[in-house]
N, C-alpha and C. Protein backbone atom coordinates (compact mmCIF):
# COMPACT_ATOMS: atom_id res chain seq x y z
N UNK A 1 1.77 5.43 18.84
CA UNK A 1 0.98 5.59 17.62
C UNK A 1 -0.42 5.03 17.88
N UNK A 2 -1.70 5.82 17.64
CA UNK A 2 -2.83 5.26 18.11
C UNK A 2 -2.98 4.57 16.89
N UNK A 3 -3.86 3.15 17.32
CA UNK A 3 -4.14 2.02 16.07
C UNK A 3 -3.06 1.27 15.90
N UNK A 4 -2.10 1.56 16.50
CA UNK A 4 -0.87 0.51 16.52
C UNK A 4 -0.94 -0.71 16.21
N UNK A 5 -1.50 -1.10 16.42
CA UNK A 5 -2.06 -3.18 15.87
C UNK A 5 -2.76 -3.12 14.75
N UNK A 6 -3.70 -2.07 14.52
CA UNK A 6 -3.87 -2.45 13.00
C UNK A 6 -3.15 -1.90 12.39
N UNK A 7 -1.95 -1.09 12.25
CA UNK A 7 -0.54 -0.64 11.31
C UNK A 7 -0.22 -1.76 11.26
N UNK A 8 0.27 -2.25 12.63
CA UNK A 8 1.18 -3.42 12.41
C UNK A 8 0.53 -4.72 11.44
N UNK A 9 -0.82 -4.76 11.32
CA UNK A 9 -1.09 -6.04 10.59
C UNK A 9 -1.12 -5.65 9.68
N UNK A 10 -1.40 -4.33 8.98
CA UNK A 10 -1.58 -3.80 7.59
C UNK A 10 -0.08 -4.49 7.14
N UNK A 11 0.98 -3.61 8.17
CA UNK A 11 2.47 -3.43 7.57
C UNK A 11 2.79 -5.12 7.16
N UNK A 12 2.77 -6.00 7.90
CA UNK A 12 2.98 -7.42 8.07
C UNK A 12 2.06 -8.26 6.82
N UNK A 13 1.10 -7.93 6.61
CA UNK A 13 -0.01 -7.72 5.06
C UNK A 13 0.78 -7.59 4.18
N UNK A 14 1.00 -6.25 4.01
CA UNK A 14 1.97 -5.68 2.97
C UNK A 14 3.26 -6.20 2.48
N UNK A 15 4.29 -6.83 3.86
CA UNK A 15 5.33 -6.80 3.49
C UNK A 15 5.33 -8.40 3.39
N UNK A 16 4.26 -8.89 3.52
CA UNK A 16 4.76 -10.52 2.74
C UNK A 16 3.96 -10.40 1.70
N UNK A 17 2.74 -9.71 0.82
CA UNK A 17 2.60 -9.48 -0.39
C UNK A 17 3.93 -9.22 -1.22
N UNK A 18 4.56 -8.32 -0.53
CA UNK A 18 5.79 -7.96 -1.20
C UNK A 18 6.84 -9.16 -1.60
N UNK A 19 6.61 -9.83 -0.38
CA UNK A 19 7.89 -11.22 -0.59
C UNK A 19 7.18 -12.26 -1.60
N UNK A 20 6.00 -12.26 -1.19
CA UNK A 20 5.41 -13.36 -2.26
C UNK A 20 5.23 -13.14 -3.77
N UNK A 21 5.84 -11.75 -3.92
CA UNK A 21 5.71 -11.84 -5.17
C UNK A 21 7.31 -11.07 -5.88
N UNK A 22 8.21 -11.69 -5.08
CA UNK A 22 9.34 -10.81 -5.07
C UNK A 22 10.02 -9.40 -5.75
N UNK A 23 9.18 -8.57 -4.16
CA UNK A 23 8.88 -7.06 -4.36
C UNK A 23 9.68 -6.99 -3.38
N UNK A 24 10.01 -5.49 -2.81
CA UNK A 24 10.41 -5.05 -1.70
C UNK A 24 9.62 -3.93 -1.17
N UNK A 25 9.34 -3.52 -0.34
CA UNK A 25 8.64 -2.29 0.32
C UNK A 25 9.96 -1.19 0.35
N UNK A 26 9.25 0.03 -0.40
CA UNK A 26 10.20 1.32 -0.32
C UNK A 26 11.52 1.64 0.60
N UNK A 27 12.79 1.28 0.95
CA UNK A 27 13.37 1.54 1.84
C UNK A 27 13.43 2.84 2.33
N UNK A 28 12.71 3.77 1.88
CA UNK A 28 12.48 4.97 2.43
C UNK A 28 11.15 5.08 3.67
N UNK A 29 11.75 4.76 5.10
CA UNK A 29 10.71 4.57 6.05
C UNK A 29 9.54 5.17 6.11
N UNK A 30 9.97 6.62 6.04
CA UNK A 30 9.06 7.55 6.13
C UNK A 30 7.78 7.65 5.00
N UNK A 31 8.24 7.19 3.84
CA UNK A 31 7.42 6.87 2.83
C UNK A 31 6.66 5.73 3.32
N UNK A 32 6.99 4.67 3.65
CA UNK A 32 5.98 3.82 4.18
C UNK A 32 5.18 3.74 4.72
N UNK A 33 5.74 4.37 6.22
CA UNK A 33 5.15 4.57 7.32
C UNK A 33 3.90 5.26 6.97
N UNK A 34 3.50 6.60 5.94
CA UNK A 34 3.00 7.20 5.43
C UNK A 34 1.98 6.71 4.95
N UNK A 35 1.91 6.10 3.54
CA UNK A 35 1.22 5.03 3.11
C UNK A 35 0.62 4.25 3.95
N UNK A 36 1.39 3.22 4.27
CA UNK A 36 0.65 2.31 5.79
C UNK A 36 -0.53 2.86 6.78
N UNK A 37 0.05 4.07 6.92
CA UNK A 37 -0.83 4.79 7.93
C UNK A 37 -1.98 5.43 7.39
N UNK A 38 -2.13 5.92 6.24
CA UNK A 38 -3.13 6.05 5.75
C UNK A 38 -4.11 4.99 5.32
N UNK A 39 -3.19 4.40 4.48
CA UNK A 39 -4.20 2.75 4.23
C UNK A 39 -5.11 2.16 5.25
N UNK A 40 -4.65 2.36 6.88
CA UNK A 40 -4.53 1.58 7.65
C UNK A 40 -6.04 2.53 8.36
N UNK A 41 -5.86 3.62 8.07
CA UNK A 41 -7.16 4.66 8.75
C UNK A 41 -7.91 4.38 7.65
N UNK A 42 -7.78 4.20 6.45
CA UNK A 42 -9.27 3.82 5.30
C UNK A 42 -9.54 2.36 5.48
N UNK A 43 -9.13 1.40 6.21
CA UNK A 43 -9.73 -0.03 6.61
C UNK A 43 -10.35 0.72 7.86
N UNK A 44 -9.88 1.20 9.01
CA UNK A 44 -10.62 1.72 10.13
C UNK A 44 -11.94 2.01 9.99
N UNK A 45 -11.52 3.09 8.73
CA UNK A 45 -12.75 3.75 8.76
C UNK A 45 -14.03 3.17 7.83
N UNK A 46 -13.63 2.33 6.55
CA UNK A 46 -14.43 1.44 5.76
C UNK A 46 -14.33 0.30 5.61
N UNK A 47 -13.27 -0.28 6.46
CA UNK A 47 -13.69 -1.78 6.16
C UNK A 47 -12.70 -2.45 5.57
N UNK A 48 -11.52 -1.77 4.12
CA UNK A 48 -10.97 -2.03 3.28
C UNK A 48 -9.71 -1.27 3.49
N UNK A 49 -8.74 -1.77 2.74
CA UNK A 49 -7.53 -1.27 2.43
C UNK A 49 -7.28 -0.41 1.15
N UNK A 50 -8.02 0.98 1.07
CA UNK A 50 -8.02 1.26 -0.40
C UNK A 50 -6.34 1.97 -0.11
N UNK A 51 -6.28 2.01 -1.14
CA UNK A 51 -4.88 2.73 -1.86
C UNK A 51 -5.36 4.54 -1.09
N UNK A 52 -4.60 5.29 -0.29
CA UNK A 52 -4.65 6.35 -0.08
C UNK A 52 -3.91 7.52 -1.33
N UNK A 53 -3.02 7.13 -2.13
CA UNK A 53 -2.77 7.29 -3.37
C UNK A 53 -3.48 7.68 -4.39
N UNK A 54 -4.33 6.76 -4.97
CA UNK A 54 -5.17 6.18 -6.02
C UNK A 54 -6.50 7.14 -5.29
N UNK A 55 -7.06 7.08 -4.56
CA UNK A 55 -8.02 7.14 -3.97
C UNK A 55 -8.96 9.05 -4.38
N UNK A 56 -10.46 8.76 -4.51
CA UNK A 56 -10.94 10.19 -4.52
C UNK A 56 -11.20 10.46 -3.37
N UNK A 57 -11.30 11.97 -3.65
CA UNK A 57 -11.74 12.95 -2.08
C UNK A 57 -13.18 13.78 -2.19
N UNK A 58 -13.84 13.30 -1.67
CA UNK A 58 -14.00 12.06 -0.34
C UNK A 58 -13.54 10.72 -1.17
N UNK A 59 -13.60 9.79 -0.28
CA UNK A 59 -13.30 8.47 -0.75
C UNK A 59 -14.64 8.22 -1.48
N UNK A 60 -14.51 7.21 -2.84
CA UNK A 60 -15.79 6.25 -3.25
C UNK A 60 -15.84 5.25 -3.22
N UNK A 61 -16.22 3.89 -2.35
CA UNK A 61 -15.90 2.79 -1.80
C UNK A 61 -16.34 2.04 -3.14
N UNK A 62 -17.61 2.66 -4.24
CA UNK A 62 -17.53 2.13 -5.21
C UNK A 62 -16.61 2.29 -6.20
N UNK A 63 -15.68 2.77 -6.41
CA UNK A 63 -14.97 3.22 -7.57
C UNK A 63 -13.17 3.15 -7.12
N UNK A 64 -13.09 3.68 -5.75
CA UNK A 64 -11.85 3.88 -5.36
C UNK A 64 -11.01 2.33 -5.52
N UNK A 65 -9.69 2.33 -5.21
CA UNK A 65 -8.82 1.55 -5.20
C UNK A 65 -8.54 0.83 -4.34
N UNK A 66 -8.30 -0.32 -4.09
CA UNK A 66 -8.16 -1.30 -3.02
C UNK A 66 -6.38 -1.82 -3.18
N UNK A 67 -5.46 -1.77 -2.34
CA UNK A 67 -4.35 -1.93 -2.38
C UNK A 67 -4.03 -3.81 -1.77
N UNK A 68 -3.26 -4.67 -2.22
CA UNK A 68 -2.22 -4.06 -3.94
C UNK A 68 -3.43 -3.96 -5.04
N UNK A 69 -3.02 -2.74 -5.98
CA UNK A 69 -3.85 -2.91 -6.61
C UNK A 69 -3.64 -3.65 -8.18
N UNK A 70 -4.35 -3.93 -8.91
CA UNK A 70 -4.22 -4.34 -10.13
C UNK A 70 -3.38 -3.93 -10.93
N UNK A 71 -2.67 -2.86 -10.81
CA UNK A 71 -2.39 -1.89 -11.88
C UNK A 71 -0.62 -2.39 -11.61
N UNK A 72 -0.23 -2.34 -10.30
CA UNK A 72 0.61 -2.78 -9.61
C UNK A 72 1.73 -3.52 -10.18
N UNK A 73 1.54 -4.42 -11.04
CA UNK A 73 2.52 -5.42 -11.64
C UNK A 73 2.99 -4.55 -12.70
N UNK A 74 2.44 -4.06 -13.38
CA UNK A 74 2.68 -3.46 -14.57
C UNK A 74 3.65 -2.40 -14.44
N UNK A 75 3.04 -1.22 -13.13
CA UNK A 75 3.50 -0.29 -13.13
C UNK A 75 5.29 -0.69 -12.64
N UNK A 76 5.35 -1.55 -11.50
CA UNK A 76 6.35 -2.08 -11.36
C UNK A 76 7.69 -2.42 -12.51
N UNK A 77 6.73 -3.07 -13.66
CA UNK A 77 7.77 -3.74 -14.55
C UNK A 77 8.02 -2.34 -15.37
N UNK A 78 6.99 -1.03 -15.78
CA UNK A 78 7.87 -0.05 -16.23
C UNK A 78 8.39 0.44 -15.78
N UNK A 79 7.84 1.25 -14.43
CA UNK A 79 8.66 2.26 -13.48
C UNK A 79 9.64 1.56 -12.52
N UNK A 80 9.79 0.56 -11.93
CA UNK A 80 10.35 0.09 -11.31
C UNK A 80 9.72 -0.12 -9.71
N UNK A 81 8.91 0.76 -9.62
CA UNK A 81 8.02 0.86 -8.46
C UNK A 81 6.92 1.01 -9.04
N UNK A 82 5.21 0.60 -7.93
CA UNK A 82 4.46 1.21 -8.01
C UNK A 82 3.69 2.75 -7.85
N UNK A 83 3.17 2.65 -8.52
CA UNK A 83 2.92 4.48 -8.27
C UNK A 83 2.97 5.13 -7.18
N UNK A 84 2.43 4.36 -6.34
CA UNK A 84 2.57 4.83 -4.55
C UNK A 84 4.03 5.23 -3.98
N UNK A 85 4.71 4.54 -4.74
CA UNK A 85 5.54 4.25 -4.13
C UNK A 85 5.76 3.23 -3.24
N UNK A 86 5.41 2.77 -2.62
CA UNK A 86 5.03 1.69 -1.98
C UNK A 86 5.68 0.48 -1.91
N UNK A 87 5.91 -0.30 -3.05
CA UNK A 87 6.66 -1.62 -3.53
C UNK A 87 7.73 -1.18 -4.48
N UNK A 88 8.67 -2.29 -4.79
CA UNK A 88 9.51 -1.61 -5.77
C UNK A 88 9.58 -3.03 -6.06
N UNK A 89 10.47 -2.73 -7.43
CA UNK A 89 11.10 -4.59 -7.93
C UNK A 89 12.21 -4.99 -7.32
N UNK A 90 12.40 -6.03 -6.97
CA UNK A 90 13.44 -6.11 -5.72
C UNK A 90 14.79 -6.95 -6.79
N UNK A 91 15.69 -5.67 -6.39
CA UNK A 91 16.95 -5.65 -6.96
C UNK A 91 17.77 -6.50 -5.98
N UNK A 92 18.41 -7.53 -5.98
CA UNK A 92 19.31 -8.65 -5.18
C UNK A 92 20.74 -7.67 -5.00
């Protein structure tokens, strides 16, 4: 996978956001991997971690979404996940 080290720090980012706020990351790999990998080419390419989700096309570094995003807790406590898919509420 080219960029391999910055996936991996995104993913490692991500998945203790997740623990620290006791979330879980999607057990659907492929969904992740997905996400991650996109997220991970919009820090490449700007600097930041916006939400590939959330995000306009083209990107607007003023307006677009930066992941986790704000919205995140909420959407969690209705849907059970965030919109991305991405995190979920972590069921024991």
């Amino acid at each position: 996978m080219e960029h391999e080290k910055e996936y991996r720090a995104n993913y490692e980012r991500l998945s203790a956001h997740a623990a620290a706020h006791e979330y879980r990351l999607n057990p659907d790999e492929t969904r992740v991997a997905k996400v991650v990998g996109l997220m991970t080419n919009n820090f490449l390419e700007y600097g930041k971690y916006y939400c590939p989700c959330k995000q306009s096309h083209p990107l607007n570094a003023d307006k677009d979404t930066l992941c986790p995003c704000n919205e995140m807790k909420q959407e969690i406590e209705k849907d059970g996940h965030c919109h991305c898919r991405l995190f979920y509420k972590y069921t024991p």
